[in-house]
Protein backbone atom coordinates (compact mmCIF):
# COMPACT_ATOMS: atom_id res chain seq x y z
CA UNK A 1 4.22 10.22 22.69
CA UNK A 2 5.66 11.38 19.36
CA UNK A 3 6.01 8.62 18.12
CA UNK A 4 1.97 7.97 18.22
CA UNK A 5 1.67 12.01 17.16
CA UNK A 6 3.21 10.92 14.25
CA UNK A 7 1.35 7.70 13.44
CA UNK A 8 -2.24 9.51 13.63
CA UNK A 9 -0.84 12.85 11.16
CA UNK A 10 1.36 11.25 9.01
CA UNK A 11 0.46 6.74 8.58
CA UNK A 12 -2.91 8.12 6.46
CA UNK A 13 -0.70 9.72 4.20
CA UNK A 14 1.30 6.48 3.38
CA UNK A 15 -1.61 4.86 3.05
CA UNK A 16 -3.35 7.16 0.41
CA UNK A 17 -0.14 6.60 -1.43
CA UNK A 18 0.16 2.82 -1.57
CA UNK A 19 -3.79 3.16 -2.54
CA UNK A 20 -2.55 5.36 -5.29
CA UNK A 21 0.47 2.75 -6.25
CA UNK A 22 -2.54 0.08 -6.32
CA UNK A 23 -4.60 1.69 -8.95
CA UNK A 24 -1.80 2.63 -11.25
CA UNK A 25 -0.95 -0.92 -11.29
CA UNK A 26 -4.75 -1.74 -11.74
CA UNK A 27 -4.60 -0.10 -14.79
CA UNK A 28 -1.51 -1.07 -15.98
CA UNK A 29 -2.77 -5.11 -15.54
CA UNK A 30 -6.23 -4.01 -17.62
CA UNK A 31 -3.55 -2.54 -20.47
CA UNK A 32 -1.78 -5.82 -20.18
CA UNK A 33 -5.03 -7.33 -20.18
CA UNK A 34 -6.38 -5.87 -23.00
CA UNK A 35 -3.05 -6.39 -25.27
CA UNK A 36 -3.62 -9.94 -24.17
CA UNK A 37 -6.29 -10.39 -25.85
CA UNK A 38 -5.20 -8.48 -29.11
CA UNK A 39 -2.74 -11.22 -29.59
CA UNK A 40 -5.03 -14.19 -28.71
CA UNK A 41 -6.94 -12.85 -31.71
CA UNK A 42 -4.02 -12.72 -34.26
CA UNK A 43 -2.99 -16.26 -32.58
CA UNK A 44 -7.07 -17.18 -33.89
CA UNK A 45 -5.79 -15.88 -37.26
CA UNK A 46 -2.76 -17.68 -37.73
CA UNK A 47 -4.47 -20.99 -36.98
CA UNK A 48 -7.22 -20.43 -39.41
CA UNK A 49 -4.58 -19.58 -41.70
CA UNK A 50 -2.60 -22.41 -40.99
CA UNK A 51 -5.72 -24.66 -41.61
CA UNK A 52 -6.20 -22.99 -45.13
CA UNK A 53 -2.98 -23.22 -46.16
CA UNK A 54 -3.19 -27.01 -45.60
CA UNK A 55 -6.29 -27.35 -47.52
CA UNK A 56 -5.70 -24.96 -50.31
CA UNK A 57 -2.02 -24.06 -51.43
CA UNK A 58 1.11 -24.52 -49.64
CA UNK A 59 3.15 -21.77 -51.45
CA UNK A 60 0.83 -18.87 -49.23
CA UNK A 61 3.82 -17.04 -48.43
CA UNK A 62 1.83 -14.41 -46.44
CA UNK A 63 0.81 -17.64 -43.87
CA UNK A 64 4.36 -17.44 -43.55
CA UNK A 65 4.70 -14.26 -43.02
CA UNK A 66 1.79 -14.69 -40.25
CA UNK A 67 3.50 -17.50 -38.64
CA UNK A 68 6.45 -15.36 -37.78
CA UNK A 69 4.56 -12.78 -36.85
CA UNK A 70 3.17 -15.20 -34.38
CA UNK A 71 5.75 -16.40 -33.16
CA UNK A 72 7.22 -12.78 -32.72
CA UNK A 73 3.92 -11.91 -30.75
CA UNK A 74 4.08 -15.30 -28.91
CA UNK A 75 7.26 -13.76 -27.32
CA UNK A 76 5.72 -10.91 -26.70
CA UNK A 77 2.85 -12.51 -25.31
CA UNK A 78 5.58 -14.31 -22.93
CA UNK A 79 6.82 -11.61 -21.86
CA UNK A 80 3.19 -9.58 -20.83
CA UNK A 81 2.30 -12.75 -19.13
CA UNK A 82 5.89 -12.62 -16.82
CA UNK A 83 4.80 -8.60 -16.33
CA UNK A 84 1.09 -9.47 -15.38
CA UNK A 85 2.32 -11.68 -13.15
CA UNK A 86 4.61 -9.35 -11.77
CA UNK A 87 2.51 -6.81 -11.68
CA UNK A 88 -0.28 -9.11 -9.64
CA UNK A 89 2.32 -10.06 -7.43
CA UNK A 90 3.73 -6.03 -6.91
CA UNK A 91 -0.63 -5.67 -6.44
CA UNK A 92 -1.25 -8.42 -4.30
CA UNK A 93 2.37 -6.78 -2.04
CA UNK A 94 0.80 -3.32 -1.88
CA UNK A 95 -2.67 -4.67 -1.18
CA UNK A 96 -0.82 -6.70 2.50
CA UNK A 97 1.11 -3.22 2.94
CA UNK A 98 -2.12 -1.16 2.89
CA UNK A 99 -3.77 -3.51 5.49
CA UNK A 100 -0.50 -3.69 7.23
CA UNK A 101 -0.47 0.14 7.49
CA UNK A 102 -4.18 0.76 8.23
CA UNK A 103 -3.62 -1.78 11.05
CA UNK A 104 -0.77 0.16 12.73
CA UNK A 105 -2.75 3.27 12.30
CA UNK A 106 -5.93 2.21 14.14
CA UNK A 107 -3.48 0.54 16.60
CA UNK A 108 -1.88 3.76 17.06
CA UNK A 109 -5.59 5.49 17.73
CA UNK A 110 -6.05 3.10 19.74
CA UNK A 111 -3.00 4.05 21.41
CA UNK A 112 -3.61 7.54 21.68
CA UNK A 113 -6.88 6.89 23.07
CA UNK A 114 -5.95 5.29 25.78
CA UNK A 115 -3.00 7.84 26.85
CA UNK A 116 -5.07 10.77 26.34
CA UNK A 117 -7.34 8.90 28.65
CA UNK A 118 -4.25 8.00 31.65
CA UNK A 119 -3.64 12.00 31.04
CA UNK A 120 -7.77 12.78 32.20
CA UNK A 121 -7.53 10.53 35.22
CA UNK A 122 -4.19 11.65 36.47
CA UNK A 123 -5.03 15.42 36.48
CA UNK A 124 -6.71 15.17 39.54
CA UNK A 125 -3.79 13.46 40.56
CA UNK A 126 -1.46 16.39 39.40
CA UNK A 127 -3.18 18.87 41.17
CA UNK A 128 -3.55 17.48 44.30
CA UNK A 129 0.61 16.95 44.15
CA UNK A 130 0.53 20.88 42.92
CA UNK A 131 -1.44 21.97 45.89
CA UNK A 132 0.59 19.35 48.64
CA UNK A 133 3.94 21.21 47.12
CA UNK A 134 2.81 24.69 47.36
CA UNK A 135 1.71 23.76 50.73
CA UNK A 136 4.90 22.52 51.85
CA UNK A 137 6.52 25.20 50.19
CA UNK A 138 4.93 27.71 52.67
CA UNK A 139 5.26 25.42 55.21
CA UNK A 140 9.10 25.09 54.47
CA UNK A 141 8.94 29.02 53.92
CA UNK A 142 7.82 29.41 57.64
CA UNK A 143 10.08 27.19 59.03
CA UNK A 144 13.35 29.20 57.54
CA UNK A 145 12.00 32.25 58.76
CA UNK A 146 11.43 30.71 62.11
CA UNK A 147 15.12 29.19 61.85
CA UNK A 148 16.54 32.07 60.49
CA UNK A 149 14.87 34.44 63.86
């Protein structure tokens, strides 16, 4: 009976928080996002550069310059794609636990429900026994001061 107390009071609060955990990582996949396509445009840049420096003059030591600057942000683009992923994965985790949890709490309802509902039809029953014991009690009350004469 505690146990399903407990499930109706306290399983909404876990579940506000892993909807909290799921938009903080929301946001932190748009961020990712969003730097994503920062470098995507310098990656535009360094081909177009590359492409000039073909055509015009090879000595275009800032193309250089670009190139490692792409290949730095290519590393760093590596490395936002292994967080997005584990951040869609760590989403996609919370997302099952929230449905797992908001299961188990409507289960739990459910539950309740049903005990609180055993509890209404056995009152009659409880007060009927209540009545039969007091009755016997007087009864038993008698008979000791019958016994005892």
């Amino acid at each position: 009976m505690d146990f399903l107390l407990g499930a109706k009071y306290f399983a909404p609060l876990k579940v506000a928080l892993i909807g909290e955990k799921l938009e903080v990582l929301t946001q932190q996949i748009s961020r990712v996002a969003g730097s994503y396509q920062e470098i995507e445009k310098r990656r535009q840049q360094i081909l177009t550069c590359e492409q000039m420096k073909k055509a015009l003059v090879p000595e275009f030591g800032w193309c250089m310059e670009q190139k490692r600057v792409v290949e730095s942000l290519e590393g760093k683009i590596n490395e936002l794609e292994r967080q997005l992923a584990s951040l869609k994965q760590e989403r996609q985790e919370v997302g099952e636990k929230l449905l797992q949890r908001s299961k188990q709490c409507f289960q739990s309802q459910g539950q309740l429900k049903k005990i609180e509902a055993d509890l209404k039809t056995s009152e009659p029953r409880c007060m009927q026994l209540e009545s039969d014991l007091q009755d016997t009690s007087c009864t038993l009350g008698a008979l000791k001061a019958l016994l005892a004469e």
